[in-house]
N, C-alpha and C. Protein backbone atom coordinates (compact mmCIF):
# COMPACT_ATOMS: atom_id res chain seq x y z
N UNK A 1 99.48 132.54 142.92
CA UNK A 1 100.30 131.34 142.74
C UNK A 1 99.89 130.28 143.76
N UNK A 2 100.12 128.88 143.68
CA UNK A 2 99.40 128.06 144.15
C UNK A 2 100.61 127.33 144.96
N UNK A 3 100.02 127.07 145.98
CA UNK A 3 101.11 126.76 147.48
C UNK A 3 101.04 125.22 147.12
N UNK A 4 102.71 125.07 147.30
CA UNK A 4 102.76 123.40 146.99
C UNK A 4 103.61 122.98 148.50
N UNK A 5 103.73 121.67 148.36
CA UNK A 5 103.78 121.09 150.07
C UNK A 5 104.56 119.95 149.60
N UNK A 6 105.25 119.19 150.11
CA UNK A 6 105.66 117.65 149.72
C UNK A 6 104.55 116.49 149.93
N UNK A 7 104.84 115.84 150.02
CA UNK A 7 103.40 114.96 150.27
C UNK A 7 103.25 114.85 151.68
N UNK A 8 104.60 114.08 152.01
CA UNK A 8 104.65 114.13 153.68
C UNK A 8 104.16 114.89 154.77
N UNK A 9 104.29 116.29 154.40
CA UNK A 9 103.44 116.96 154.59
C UNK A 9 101.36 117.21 154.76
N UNK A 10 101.29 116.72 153.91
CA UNK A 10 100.04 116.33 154.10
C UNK A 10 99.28 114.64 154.38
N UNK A 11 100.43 114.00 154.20
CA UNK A 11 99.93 112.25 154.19
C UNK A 11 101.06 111.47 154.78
N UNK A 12 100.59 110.29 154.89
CA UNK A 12 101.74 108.93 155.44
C UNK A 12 101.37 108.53 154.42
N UNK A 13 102.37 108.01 153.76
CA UNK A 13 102.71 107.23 152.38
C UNK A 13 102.58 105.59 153.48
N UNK A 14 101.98 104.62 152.72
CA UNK A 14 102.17 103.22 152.89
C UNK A 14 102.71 102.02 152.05
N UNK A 15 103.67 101.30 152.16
CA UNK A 15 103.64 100.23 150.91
C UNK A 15 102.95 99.12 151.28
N UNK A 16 102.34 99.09 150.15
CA UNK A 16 101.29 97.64 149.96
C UNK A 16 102.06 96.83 150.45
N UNK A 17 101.24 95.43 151.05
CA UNK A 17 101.71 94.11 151.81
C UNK A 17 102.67 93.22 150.48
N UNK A 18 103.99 92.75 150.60
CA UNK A 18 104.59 92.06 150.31
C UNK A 18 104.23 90.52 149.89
N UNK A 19 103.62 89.98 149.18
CA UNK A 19 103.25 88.55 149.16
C UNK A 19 104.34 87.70 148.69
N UNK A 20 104.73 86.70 149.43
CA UNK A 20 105.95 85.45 149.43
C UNK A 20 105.32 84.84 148.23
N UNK A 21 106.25 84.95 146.54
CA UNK A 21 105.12 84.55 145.71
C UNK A 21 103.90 84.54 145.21
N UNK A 22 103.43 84.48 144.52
CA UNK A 22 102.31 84.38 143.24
C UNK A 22 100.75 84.78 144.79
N UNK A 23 100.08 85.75 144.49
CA UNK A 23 98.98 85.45 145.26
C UNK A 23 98.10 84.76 144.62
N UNK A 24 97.92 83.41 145.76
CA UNK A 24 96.43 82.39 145.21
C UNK A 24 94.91 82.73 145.25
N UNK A 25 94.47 82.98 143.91
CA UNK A 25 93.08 83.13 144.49
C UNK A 25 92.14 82.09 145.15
N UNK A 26 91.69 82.53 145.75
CA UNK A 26 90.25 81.18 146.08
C UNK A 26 89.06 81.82 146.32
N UNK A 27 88.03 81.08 146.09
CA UNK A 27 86.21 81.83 145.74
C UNK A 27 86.41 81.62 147.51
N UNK A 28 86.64 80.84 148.52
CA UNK A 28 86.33 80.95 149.86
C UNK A 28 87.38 81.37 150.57
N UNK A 29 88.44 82.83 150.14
CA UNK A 29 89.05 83.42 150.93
C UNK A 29 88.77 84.52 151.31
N UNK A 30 89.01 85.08 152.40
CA UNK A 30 87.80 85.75 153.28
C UNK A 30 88.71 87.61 153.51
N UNK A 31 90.16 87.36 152.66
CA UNK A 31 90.63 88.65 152.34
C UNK A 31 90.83 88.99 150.73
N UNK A 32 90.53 89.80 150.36
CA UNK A 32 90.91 90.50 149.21
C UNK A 32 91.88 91.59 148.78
N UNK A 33 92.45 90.78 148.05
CA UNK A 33 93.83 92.14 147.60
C UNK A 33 93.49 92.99 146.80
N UNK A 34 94.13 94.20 146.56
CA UNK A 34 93.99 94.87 145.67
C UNK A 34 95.38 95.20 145.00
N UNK A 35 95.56 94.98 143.87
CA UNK A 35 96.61 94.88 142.65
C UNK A 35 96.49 96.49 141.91
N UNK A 36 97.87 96.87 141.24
CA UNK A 36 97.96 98.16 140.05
C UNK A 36 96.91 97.51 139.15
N UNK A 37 96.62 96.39 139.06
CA UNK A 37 95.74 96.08 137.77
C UNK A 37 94.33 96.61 138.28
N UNK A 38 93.82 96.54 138.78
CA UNK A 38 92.27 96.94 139.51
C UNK A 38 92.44 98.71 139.61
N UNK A 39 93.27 99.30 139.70
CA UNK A 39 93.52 100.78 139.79
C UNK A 39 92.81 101.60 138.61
N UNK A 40 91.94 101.91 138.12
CA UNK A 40 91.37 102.68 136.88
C UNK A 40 91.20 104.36 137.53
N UNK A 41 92.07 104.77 136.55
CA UNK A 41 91.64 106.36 137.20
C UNK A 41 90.56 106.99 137.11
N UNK A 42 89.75 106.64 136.56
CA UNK A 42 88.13 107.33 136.32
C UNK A 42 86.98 106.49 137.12
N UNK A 43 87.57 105.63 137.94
CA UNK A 43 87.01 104.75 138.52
C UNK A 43 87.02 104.25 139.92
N UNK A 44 86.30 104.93 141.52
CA UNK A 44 86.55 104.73 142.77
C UNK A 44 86.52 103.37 142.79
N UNK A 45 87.37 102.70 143.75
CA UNK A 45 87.13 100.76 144.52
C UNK A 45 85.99 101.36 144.76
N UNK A 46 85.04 100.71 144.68
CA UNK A 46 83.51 100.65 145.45
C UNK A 46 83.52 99.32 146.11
N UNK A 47 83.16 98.73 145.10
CA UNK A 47 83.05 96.64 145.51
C UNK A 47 84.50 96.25 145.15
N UNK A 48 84.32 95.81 146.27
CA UNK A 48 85.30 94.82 146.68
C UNK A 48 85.25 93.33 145.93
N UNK A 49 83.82 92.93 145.36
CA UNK A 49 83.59 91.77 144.67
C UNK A 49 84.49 91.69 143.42
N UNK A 50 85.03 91.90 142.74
CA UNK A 50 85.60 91.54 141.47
C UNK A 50 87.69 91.82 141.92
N UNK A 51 88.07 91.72 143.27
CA UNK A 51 89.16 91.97 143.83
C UNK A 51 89.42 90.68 143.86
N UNK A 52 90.97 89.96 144.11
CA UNK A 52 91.04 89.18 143.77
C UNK A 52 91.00 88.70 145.79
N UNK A 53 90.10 87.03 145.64
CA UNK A 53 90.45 86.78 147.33
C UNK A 53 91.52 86.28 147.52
N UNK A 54 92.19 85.56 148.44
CA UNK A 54 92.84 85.35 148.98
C UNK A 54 92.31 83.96 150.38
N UNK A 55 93.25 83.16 150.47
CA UNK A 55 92.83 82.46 151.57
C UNK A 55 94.06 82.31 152.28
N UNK A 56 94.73 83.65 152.33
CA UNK A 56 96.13 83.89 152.99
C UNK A 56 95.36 84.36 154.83
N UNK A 57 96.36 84.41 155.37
CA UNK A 57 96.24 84.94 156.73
C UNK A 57 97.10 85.71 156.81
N UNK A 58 96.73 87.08 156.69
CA UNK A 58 97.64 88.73 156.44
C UNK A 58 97.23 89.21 157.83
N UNK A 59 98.20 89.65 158.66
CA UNK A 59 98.37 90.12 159.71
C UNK A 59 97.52 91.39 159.93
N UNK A 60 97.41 92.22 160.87
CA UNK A 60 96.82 93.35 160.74
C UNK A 60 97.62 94.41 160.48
N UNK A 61 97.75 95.54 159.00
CA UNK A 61 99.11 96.61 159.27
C UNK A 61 98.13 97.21 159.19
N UNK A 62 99.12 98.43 158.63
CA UNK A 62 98.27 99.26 157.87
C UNK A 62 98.28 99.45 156.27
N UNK A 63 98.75 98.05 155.51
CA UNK A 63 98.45 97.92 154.43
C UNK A 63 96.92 97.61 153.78
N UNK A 64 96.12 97.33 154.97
CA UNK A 64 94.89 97.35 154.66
C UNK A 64 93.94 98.39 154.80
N UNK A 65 93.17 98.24 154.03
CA UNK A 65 92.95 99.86 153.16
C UNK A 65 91.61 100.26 154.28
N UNK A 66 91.71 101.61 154.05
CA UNK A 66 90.60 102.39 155.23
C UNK A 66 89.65 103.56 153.74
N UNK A 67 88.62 103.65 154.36
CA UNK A 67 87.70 104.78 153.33
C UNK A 67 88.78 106.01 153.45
N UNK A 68 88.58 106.28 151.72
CA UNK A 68 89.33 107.37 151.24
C UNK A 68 90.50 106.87 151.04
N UNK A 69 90.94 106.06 151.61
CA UNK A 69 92.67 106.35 150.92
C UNK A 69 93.02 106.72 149.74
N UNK A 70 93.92 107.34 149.17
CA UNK A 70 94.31 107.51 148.22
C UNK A 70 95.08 106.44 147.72
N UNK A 71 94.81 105.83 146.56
CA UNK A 71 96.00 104.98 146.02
C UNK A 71 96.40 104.87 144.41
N UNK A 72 98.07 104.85 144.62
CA UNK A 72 98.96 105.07 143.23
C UNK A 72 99.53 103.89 143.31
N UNK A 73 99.27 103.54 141.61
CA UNK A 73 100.97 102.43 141.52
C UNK A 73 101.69 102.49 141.22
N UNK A 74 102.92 101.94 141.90
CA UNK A 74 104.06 102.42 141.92
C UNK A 74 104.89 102.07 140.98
N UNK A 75 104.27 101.55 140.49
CA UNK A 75 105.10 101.03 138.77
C UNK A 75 104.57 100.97 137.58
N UNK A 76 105.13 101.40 136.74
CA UNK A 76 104.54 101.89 135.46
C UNK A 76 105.09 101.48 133.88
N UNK A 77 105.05 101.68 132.86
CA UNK A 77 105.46 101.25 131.93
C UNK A 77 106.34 102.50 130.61
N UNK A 78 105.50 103.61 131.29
CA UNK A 78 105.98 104.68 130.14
C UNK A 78 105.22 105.61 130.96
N UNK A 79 105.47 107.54 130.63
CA UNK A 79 104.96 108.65 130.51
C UNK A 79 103.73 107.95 131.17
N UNK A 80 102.93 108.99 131.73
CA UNK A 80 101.59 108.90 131.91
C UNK A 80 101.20 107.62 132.45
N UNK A 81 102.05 106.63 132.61
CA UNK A 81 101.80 105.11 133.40
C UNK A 81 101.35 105.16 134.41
N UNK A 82 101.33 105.62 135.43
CA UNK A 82 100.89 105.75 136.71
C UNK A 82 99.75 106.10 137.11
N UNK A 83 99.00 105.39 137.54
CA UNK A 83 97.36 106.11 137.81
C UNK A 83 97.31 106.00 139.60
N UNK A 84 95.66 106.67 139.91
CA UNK A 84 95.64 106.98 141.08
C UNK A 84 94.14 106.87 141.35
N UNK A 85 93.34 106.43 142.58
CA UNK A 85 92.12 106.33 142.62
C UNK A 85 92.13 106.34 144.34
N UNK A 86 90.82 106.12 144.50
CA UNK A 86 90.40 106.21 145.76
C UNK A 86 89.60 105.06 146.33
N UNK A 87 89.89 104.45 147.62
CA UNK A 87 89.49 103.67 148.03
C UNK A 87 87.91 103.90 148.52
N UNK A 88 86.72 103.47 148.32
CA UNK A 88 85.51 104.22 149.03
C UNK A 88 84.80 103.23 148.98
N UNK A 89 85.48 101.97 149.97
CA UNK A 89 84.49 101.53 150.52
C UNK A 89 84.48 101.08 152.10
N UNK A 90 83.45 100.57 152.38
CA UNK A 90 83.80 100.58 154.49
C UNK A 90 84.09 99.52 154.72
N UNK A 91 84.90 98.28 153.80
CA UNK A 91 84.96 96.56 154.12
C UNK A 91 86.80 97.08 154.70
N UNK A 92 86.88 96.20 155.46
CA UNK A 92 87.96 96.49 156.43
C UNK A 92 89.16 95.13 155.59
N UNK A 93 88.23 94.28 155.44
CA UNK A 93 89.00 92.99 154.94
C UNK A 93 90.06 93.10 153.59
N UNK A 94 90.47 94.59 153.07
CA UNK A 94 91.09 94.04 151.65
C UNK A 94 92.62 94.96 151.76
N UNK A 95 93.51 94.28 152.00
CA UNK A 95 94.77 94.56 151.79
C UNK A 95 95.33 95.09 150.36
N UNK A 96 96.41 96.16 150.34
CA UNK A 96 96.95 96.35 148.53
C UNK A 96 97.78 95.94 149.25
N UNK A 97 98.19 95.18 147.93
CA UNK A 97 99.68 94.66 147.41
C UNK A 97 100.81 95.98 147.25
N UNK A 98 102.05 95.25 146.59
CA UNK A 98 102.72 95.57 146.90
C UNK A 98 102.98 96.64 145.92
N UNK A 99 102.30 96.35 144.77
CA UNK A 99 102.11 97.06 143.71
C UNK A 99 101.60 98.73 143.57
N UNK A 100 101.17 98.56 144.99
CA UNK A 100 100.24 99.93 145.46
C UNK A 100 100.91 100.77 146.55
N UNK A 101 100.98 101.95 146.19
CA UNK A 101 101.08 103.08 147.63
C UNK A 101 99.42 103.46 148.16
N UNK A 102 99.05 103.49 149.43
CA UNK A 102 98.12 103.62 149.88
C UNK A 102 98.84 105.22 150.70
N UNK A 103 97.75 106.47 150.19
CA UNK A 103 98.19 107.55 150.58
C UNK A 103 97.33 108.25 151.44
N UNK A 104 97.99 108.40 153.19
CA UNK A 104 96.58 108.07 153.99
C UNK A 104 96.55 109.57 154.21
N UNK A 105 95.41 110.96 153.90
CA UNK A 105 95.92 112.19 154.28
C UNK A 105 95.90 112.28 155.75
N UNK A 106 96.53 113.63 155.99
CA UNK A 106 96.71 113.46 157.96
C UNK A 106 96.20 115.26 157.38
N UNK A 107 95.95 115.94 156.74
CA UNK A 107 96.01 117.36 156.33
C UNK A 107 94.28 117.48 156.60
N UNK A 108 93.83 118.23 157.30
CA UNK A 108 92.27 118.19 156.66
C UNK A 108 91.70 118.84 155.68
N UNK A 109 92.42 119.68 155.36
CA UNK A 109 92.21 121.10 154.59
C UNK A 109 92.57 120.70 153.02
N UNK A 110 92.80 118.99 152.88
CA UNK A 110 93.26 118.97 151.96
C UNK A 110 92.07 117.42 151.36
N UNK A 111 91.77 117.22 150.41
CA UNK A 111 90.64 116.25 149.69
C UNK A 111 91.23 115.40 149.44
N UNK A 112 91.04 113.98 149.79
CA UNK A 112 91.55 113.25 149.18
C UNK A 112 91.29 112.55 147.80
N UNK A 113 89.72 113.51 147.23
CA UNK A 113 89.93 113.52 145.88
C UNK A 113 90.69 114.09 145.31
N UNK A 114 90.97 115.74 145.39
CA UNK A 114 91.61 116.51 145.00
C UNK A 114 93.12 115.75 144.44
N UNK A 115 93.13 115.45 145.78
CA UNK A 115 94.95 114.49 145.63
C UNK A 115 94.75 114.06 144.31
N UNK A 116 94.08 112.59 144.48
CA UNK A 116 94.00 111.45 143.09
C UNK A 116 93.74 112.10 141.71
N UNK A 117 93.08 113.48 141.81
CA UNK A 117 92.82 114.45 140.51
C UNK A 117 94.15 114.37 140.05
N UNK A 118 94.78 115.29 140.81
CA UNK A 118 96.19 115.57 140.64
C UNK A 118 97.28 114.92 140.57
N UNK A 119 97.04 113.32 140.96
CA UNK A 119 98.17 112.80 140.52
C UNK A 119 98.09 111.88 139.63
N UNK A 120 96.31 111.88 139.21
CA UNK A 120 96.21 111.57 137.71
C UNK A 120 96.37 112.82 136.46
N UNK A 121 96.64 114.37 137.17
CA UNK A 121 96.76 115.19 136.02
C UNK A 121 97.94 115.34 135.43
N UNK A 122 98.02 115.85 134.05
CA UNK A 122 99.13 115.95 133.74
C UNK A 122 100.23 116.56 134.41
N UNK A 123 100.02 117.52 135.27
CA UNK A 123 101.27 118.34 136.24
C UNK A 123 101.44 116.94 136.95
N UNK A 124 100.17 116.39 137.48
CA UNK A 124 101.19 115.09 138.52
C UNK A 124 101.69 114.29 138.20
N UNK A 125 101.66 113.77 137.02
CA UNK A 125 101.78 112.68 136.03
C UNK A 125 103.40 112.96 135.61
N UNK A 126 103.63 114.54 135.08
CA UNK A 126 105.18 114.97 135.16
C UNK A 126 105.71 115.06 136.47
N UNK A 127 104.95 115.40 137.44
CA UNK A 127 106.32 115.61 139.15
C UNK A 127 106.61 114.14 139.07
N UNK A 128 105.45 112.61 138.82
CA UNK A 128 105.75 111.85 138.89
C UNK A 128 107.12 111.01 138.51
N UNK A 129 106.69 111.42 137.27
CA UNK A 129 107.93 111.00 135.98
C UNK A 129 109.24 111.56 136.28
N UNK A 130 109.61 112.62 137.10
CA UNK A 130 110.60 113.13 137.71
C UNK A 130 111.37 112.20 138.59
N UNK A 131 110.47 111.49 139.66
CA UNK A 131 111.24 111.05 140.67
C UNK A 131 110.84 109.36 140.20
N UNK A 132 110.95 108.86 139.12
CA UNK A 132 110.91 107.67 138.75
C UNK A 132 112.34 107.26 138.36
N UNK A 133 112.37 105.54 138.80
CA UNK A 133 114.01 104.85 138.20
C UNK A 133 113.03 103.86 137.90
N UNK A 134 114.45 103.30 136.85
CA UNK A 134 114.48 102.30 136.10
C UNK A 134 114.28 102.50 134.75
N UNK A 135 114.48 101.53 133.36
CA UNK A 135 114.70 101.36 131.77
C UNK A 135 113.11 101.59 131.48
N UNK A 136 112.72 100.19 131.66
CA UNK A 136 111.94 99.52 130.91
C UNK A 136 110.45 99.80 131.97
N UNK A 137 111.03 99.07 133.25
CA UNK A 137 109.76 99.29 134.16
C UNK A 137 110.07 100.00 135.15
N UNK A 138 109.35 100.78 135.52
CA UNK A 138 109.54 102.41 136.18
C UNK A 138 108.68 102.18 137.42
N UNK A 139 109.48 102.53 138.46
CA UNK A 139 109.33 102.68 139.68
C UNK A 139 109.04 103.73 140.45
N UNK A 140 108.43 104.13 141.36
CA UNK A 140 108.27 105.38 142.29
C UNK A 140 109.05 104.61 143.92
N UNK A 141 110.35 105.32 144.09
CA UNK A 141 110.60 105.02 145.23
C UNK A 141 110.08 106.04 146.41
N UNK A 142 109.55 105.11 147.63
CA UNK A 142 108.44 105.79 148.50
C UNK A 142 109.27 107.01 149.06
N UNK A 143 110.46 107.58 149.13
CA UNK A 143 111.25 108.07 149.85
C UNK A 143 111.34 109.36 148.74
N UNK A 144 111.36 109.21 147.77
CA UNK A 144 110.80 110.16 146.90
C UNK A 144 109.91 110.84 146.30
N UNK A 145 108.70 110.26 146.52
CA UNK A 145 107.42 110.09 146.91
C UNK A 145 107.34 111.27 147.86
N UNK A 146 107.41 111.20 148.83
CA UNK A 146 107.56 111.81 149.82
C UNK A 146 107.94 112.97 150.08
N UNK A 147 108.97 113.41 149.33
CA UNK A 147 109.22 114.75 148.84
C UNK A 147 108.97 115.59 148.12
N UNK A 148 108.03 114.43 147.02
CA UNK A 148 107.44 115.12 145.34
C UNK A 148 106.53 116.29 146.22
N UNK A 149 106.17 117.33 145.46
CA UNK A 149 105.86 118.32 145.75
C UNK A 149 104.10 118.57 144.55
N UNK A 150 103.24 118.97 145.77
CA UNK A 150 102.14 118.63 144.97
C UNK A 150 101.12 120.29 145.03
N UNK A 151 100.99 120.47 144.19
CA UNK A 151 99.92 121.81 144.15
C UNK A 151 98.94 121.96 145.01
N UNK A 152 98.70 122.88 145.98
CA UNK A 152 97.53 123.03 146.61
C UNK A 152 96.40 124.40 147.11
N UNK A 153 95.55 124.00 145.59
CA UNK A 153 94.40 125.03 146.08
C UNK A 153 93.88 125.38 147.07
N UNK A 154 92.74 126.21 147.47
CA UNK A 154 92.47 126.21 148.44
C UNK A 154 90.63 125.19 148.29
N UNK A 155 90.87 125.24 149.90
CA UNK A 155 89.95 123.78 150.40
C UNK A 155 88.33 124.12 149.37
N UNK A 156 88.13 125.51 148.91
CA UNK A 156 86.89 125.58 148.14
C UNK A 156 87.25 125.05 146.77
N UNK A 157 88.43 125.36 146.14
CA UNK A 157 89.03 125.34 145.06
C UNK A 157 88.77 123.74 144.59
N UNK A 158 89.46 122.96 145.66
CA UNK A 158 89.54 122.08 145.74
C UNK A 158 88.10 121.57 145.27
N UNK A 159 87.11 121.89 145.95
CA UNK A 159 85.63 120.86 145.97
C UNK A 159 85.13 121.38 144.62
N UNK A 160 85.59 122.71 144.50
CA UNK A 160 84.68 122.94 142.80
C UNK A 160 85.90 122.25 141.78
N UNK A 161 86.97 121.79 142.18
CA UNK A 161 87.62 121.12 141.05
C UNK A 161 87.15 119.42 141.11
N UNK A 162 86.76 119.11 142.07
CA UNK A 162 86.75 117.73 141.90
C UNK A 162 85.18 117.67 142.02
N UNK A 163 84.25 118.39 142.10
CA UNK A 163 82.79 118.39 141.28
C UNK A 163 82.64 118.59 140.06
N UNK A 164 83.83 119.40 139.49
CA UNK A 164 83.80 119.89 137.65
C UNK A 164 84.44 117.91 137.01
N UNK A 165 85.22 117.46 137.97
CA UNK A 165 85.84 116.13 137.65
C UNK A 165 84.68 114.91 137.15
N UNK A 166 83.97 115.02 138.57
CA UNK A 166 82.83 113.95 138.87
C UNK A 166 81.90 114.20 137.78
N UNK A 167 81.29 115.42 137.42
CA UNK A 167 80.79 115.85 136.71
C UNK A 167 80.75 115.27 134.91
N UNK A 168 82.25 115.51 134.57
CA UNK A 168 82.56 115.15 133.63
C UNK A 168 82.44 113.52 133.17
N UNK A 169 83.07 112.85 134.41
CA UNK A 169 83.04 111.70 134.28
C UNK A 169 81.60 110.99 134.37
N UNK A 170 80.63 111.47 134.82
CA UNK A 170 79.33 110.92 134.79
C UNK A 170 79.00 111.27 133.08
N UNK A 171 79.06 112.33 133.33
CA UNK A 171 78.61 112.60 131.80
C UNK A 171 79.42 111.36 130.41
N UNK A 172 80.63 111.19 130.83
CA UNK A 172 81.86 110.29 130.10
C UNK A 172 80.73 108.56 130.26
N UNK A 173 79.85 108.40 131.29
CA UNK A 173 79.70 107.21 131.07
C UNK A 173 78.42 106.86 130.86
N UNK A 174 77.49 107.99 130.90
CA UNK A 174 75.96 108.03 130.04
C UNK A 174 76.71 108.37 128.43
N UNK A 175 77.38 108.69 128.42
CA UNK A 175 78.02 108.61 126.76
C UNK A 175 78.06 107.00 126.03
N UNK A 176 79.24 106.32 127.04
CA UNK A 176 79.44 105.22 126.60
C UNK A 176 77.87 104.30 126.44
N UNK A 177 77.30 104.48 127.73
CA UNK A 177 75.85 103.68 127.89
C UNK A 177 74.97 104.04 126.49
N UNK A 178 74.80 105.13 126.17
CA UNK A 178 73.98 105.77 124.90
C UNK A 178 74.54 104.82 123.53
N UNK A 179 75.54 104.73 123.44
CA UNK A 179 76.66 104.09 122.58
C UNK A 179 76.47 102.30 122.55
N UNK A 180 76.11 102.08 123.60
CA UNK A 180 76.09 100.83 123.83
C UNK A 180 74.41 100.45 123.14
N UNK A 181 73.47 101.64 124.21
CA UNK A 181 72.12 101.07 123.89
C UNK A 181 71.94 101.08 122.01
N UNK A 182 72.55 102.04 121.42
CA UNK A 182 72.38 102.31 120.22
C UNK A 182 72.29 101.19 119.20
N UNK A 183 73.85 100.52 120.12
CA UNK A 183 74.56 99.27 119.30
C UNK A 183 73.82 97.94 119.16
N UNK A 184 72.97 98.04 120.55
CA UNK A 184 72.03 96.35 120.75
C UNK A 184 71.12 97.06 119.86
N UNK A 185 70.62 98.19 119.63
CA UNK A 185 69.26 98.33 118.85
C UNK A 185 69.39 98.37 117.23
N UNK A 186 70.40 98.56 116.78
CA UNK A 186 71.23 98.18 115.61
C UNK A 186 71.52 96.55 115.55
N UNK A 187 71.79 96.13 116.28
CA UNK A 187 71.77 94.35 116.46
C UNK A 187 70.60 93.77 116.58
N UNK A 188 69.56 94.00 117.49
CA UNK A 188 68.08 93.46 117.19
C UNK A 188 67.66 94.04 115.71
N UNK A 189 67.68 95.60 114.67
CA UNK A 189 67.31 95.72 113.81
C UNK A 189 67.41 94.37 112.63
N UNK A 190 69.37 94.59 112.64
CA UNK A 190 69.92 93.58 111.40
C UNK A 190 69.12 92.41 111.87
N UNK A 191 69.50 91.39 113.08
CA UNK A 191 68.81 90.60 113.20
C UNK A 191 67.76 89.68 112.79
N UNK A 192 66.42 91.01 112.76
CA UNK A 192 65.17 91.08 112.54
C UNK A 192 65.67 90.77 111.04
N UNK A 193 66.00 91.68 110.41
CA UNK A 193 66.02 91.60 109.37
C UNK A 193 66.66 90.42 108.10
N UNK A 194 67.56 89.90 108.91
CA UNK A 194 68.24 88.35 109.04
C UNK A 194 67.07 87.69 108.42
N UNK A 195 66.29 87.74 109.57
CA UNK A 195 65.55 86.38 110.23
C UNK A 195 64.13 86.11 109.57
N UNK A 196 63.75 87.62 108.72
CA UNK A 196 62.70 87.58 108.33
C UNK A 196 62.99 88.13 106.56
């Protein structure tokens, strides 16, 4: 049977920085936020380029994101709403919003892929849905958060589950690419055939 922990236990939960109103973008602001919208679960932050900037002056917390963090948003729309990814890159400059829990582990024994597996899998996806309020738009309050209780393999378990992950997902996007090249070579065919 598989030893579960609260989160607290293994991490400091963070809430994303608060913005007074609408954040402004600008091409010459020299911080970048990160929004639930930028969150794709099959997908690490790498670049920071397509984040939205900012030409705010954000203090130093610790809402600004460090390599690895784990991050969930905290609001969702339905079942399965909630996704989770990982921060992996070394730019110091990009704050999450408020929209985001940044989940920093303090455990070593524990992956901070592993985490984001799991609280994009369906078991985490239900502990999630457990400690959610609200109708329409669904919330994770951090204080509950905190208590949710999360499965934990052991530290080998862990690396062959989130290599069988990586694995898959590479394979998931030479799929799409194959799919794609297929489609332009079907479009130059008709084309050709258009034209001549």
């Amino acid at each position: 049977m598989l030893k579960k922990r609260a989160i607290k236990e293994i991490a400091n939960i963070i809430a994303g920085y608060t913005f007074r109103g609408a954040i402004t973008p600008s091409v010459d602001g020299n911080i970048f936020v990160l929004q639930a919208k930028d969150i794709n679960k099959n997908e690490y932050i790498e670049k920071i380029e397509d984040l939205t900037r900012t030409p705010l002056e954000i203090p130093r917390s610790n809402s600004y994101l460090k390599y690895d963090d784990v991050l969930l948003t905290s609001r969702g729309a339905g079942n399965r709403s909630f996704k989770s990814t990982l921060y992996k890159s070394k730019a110091d400059n990009v704050v999450a919003s408020s929209s985001v829990y940044i989940i920093r582990i303090i455990e070593e024994k524990i992956l901070p892929e592993y985490l984001s597996l799991y609280l994009n899998s369906i078991e985490g996806q239900k502990a999630l849905y457990k400690i959610v309020t609200g109708a329409q738009i669904r919330t994770i309050n951090r204080k509950d958060l905190d208590e949710m209780k999360v499965s934990l393999p052991t530290l080998e378990k862990q690396k062959i589950l989130v290599a069988f992950y990586e694995n898959i997902n590479r394979q998931e996007k030479i799929t799409v690419r194959i799919k794609e090249i297929k489609q332009n070579i079907m479009n130059a065919i008709t084309r050709d055939v258009a034209t001549n």
